[in-house]
C-alpha atoms as a PDB file:
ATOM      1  CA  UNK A   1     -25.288 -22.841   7.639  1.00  0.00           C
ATOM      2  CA  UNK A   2     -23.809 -19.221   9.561  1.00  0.00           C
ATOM      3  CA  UNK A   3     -25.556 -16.136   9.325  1.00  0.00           C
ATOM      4  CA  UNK A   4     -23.371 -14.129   7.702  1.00  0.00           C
ATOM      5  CA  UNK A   5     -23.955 -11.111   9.990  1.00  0.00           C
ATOM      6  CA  UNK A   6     -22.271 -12.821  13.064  1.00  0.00           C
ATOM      7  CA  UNK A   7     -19.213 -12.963  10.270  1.00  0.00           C
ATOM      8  CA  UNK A   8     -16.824  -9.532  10.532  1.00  0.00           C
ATOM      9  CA  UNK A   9     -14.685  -8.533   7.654  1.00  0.00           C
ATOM     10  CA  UNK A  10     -11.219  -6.770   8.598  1.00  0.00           C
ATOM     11  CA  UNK A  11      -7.685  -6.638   7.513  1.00  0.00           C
ATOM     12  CA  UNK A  12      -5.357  -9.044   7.033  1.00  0.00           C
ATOM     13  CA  UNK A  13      -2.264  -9.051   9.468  1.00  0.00           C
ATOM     14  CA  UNK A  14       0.591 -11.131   9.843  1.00  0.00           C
ATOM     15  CA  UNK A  15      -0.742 -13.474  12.490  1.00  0.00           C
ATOM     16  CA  UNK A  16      -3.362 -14.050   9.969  1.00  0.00           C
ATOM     17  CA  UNK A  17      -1.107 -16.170   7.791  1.00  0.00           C
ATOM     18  CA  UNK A  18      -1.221 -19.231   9.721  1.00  0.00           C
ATOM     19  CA  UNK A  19      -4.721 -19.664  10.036  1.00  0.00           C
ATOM     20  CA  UNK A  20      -5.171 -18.267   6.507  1.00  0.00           C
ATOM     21  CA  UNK A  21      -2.789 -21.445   5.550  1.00  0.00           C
ATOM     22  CA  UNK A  22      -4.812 -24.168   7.384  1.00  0.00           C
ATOM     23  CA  UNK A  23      -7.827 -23.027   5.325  1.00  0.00           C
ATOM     24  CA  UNK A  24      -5.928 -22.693   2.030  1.00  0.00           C
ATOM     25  CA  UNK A  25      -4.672 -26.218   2.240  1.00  0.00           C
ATOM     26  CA  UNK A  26      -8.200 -27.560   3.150  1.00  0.00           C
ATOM     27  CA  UNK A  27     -10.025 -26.068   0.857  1.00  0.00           C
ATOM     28  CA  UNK A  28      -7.134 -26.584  -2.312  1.00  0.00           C
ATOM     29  CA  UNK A  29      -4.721 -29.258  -0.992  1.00  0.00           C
ATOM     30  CA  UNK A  30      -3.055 -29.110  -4.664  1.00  0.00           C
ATOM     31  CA  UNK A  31      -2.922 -25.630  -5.382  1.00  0.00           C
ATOM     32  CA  UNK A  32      -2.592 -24.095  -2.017  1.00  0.00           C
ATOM     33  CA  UNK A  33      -0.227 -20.697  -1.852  1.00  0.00           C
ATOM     34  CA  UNK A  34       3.014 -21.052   0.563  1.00  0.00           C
ATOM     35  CA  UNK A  35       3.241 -18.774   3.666  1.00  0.00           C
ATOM     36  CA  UNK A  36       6.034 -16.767   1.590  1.00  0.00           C
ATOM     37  CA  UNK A  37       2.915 -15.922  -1.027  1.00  0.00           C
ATOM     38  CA  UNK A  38       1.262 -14.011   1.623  1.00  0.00           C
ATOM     39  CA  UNK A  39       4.082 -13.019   3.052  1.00  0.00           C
ATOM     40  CA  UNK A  40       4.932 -10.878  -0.148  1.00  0.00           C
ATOM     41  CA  UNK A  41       1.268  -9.786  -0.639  1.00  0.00           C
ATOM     42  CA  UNK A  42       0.919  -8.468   3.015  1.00  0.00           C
ATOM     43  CA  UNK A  43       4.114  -6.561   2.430  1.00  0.00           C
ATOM     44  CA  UNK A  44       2.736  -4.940  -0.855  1.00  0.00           C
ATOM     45  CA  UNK A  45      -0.427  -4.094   1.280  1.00  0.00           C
ATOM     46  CA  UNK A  46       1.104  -1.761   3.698  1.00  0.00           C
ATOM     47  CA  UNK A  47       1.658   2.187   3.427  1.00  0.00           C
ATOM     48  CA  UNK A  48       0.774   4.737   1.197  1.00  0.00           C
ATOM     49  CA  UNK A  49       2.342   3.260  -1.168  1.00  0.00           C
ATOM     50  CA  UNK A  50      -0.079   0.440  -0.732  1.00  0.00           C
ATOM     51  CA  UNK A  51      -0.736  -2.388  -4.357  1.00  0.00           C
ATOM     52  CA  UNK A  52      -2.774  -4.818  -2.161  1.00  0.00           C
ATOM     53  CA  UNK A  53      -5.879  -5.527  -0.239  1.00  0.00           C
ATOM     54  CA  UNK A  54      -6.318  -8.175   1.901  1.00  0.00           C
ATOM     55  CA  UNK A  55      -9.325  -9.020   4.251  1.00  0.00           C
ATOM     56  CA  UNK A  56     -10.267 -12.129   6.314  1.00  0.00           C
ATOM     57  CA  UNK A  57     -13.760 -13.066   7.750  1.00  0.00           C
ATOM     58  CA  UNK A  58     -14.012 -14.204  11.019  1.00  0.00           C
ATOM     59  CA  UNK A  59     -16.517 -15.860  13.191  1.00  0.00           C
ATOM     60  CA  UNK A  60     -16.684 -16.506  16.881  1.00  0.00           C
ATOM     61  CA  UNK A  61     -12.573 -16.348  16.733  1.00  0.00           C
ATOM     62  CA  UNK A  62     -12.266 -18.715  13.909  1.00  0.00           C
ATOM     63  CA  UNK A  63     -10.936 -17.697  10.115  1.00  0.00           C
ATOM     64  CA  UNK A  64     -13.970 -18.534   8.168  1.00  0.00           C
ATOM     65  CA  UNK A  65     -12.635 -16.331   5.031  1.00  0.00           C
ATOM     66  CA  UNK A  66     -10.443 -14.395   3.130  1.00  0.00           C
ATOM     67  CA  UNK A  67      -9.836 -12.284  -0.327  1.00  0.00           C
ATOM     68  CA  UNK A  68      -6.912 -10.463  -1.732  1.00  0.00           C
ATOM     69  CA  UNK A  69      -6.696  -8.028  -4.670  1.00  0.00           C
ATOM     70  CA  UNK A  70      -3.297  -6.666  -6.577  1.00  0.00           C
ATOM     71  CA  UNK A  71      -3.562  -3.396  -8.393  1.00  0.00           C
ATOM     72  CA  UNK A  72      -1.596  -2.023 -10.924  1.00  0.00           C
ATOM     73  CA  UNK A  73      -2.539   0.945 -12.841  1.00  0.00           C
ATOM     74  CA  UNK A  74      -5.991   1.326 -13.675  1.00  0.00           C
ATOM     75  CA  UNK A  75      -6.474  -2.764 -13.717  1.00  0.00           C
ATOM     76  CA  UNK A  76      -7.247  -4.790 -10.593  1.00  0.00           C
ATOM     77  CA  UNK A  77      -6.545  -8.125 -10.128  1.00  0.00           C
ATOM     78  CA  UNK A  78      -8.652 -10.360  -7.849  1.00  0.00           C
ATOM     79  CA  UNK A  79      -5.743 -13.113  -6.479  1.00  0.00           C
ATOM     80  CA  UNK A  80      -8.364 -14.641  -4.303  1.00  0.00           C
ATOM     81  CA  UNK A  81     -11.993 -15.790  -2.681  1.00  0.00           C
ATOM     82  CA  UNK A  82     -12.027 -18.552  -0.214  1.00  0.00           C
ATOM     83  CA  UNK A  83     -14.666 -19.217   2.585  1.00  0.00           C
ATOM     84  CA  UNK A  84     -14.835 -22.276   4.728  1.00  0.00           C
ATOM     85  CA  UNK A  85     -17.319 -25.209   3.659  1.00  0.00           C
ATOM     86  CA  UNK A  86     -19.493 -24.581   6.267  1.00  0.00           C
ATOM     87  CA  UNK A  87     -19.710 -20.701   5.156  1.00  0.00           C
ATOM     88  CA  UNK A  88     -20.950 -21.719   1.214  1.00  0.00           C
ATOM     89  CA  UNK A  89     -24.320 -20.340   0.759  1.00  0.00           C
ATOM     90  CA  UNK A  90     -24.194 -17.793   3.964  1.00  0.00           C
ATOM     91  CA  UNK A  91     -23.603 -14.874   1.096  1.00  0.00           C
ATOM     92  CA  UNK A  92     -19.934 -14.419   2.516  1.00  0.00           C
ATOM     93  CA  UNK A  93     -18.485 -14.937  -1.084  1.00  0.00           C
ATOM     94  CA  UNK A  94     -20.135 -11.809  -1.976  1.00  0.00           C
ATOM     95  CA  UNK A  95     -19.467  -9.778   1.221  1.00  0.00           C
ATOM     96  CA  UNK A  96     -15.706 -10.314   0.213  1.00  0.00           C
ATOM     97  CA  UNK A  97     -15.815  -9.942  -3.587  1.00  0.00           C
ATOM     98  CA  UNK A  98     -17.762  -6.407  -2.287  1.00  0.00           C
ATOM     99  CA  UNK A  99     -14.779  -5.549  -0.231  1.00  0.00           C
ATOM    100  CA  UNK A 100     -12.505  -6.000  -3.148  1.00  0.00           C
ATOM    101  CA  UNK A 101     -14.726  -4.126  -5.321  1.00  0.00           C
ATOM    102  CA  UNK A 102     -14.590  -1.273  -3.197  1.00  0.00           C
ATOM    103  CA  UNK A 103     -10.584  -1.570  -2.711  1.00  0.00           C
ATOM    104  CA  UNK A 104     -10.437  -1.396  -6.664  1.00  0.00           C
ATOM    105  CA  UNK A 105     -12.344   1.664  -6.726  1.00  0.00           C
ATOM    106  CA  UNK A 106     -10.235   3.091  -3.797  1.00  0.00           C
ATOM    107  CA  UNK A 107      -6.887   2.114  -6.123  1.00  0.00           C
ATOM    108  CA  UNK A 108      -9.189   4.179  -9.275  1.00  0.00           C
ATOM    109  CA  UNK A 109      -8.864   0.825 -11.298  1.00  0.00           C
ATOM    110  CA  UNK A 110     -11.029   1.157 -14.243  1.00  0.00           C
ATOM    111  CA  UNK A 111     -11.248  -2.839 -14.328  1.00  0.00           C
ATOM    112  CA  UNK A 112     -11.313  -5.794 -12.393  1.00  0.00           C
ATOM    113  CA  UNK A 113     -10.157  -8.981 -13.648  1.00  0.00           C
ATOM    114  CA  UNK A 114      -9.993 -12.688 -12.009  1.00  0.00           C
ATOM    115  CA  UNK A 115      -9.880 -15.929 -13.181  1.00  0.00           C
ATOM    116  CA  UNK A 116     -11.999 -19.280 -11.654  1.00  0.00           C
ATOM    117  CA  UNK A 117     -11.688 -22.855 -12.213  1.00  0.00           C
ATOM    118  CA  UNK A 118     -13.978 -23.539 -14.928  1.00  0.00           C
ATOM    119  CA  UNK A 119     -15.520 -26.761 -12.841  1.00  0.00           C
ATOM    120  CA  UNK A 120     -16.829 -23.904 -10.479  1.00  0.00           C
ATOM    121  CA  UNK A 121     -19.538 -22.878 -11.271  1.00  0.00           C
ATOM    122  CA  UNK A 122     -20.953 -21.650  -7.931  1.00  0.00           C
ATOM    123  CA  UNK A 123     -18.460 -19.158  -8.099  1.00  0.00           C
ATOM    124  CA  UNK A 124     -19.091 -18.096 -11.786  1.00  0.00           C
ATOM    125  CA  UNK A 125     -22.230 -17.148 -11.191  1.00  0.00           C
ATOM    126  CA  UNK A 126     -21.378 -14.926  -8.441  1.00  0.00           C
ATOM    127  CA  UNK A 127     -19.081 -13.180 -10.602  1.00  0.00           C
ATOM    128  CA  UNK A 128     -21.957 -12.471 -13.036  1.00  0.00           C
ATOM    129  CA  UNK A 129     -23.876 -11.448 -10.077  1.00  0.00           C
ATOM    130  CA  UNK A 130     -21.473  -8.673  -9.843  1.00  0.00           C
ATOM    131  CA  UNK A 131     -21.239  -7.711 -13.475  1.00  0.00           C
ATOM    132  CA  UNK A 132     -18.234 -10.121 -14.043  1.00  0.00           C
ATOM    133  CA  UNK A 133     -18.348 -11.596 -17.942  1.00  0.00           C
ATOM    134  CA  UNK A 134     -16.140 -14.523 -19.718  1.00  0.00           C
ATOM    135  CA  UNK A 135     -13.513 -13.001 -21.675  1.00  0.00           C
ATOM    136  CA  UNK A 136     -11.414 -16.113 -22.540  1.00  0.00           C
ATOM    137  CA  UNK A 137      -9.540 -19.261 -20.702  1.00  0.00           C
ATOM    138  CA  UNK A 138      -6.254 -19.376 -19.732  1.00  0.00           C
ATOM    139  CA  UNK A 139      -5.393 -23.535 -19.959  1.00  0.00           C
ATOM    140  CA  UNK A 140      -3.442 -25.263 -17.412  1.00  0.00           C
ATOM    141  CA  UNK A 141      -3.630 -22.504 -14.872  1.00  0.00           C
ATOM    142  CA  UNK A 142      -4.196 -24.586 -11.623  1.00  0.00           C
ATOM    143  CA  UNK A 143      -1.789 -26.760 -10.596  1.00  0.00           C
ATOM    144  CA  UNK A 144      -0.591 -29.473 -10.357  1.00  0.00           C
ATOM    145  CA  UNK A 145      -4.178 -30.407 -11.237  1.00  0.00           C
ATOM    146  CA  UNK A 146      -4.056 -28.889 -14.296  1.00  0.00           C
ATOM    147  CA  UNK A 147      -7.565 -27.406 -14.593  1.00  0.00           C
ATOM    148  CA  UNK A 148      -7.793 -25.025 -16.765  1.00  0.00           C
ATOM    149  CA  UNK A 149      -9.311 -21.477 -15.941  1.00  0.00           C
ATOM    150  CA  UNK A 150     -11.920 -18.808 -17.002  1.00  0.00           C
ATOM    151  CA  UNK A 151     -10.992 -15.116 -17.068  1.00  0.00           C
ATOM    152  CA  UNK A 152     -13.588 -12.977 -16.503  1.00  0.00           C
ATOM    153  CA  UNK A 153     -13.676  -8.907 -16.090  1.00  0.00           C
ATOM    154  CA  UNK A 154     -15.805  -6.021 -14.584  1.00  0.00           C
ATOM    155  CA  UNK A 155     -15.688  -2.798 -15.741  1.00  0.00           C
ATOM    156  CA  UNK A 156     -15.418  -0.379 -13.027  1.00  0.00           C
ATOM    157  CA  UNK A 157     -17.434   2.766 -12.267  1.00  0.00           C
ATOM    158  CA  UNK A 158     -15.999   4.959 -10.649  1.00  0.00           C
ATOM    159  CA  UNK A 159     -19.208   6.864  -9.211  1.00  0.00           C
ATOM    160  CA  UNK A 160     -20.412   3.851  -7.342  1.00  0.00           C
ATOM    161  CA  UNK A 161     -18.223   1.044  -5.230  1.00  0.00           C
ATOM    162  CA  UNK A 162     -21.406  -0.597  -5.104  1.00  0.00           C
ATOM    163  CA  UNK A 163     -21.893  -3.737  -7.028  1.00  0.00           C
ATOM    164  CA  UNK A 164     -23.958  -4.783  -9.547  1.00  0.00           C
ATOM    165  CA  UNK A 165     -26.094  -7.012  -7.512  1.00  0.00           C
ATOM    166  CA  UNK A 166     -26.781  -4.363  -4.885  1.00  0.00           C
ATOM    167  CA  UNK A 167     -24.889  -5.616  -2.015  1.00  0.00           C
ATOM    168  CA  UNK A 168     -24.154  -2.509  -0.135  1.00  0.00           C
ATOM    169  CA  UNK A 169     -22.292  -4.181   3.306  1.00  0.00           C
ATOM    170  CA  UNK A 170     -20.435  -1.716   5.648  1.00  0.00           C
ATOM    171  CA  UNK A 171     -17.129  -1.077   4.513  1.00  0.00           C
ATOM    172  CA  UNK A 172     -14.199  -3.048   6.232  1.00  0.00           C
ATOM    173  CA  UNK A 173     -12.368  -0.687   9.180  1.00  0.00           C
ATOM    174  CA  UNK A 174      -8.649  -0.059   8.254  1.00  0.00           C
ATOM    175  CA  UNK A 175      -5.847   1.863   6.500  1.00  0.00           C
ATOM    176  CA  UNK A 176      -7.123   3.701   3.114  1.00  0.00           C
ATOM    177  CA  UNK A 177      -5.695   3.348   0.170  1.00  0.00           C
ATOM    178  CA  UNK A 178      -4.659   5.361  -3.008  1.00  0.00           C
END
């Protein structure tokens, strides 16, 4: 396993996608996004205008990470957490769900939602970590596998980007939002 700390957060950019897309098809070969996806994400994550949040972790040169999050109103939508096999158990998960934490309190969201295949658990107890709790499943959500999905939400406080389980990494270095 990586020590996270050789691991840097920043923004996603456009010459991210391709690498971004290697790792999305290894790590869900059936459910992977297209490059159009993040195409239309990045483009909703420029300006002042600015709905999105997109980070990648890298390491040495290599992608070893990425999260996105979609806002809308005072609700904040967590589109996704991936890391690279050999980055499970470094505590990168949690450096990016921080980042998106903060960008939700940046947007003024007043919740967070996401939803995570209910066969992972790793990842469900994260969330919980981070003050993240079951509110219901939404069936069928992943396909063409056909897993089905729990939802799960945070309620956000506004004083405090930090999360519940005390994480308190530097902030990622680019554009501000809200």
């Amino acid at each position: 396993m990586t020590a996270t700390s050789a691991v840097v957060l920043r923004e996603m950019r456009w010459w991210d996608i391709e690498p971004v897309l290697e790792l999305e098809h290894e790590l869900f070969p059936e459910d992977a996004w297209s490059a159009g996806m993040f195409w239309s994400e990045l483009a909703h994550a420029r300006g002042p205008a600015a709905t999105r949040r997109y980070v990648v972790a890298e390491e040495a040169g290599r992608l070893v990470g990425y999260a996105g999050l979609a806002a809308a109103g005072d609700l904040a939508d967590v589109q996704t957490i991936a890391a690279a096999r050999d980055q499970w158990g470094t505590g990168l998960g949690a450096r990016l769900l921080t980042e998106l934490l903060r960008a939700a309190t940046a947007f003024e969201c007043a919740e967070v939602l996401l939803e995570v295949r209910v066969d992972n658990v790793r990842a469900q107890k994260l969330y919980a970590r981070f003050g993240f709790e079951p509110i219901g499943f939404r069936r069928g959500y992943y396909q063409p596998g056909n897993v089905d999905a729990l939802v799960m939400r945070r309620l956000s406080d506004p004083a405090s980007s930090v999360p519940v389980d005390g994480s308190a990494d530097e902030p990622v270095q680019g554009e501000t939002h809200g």
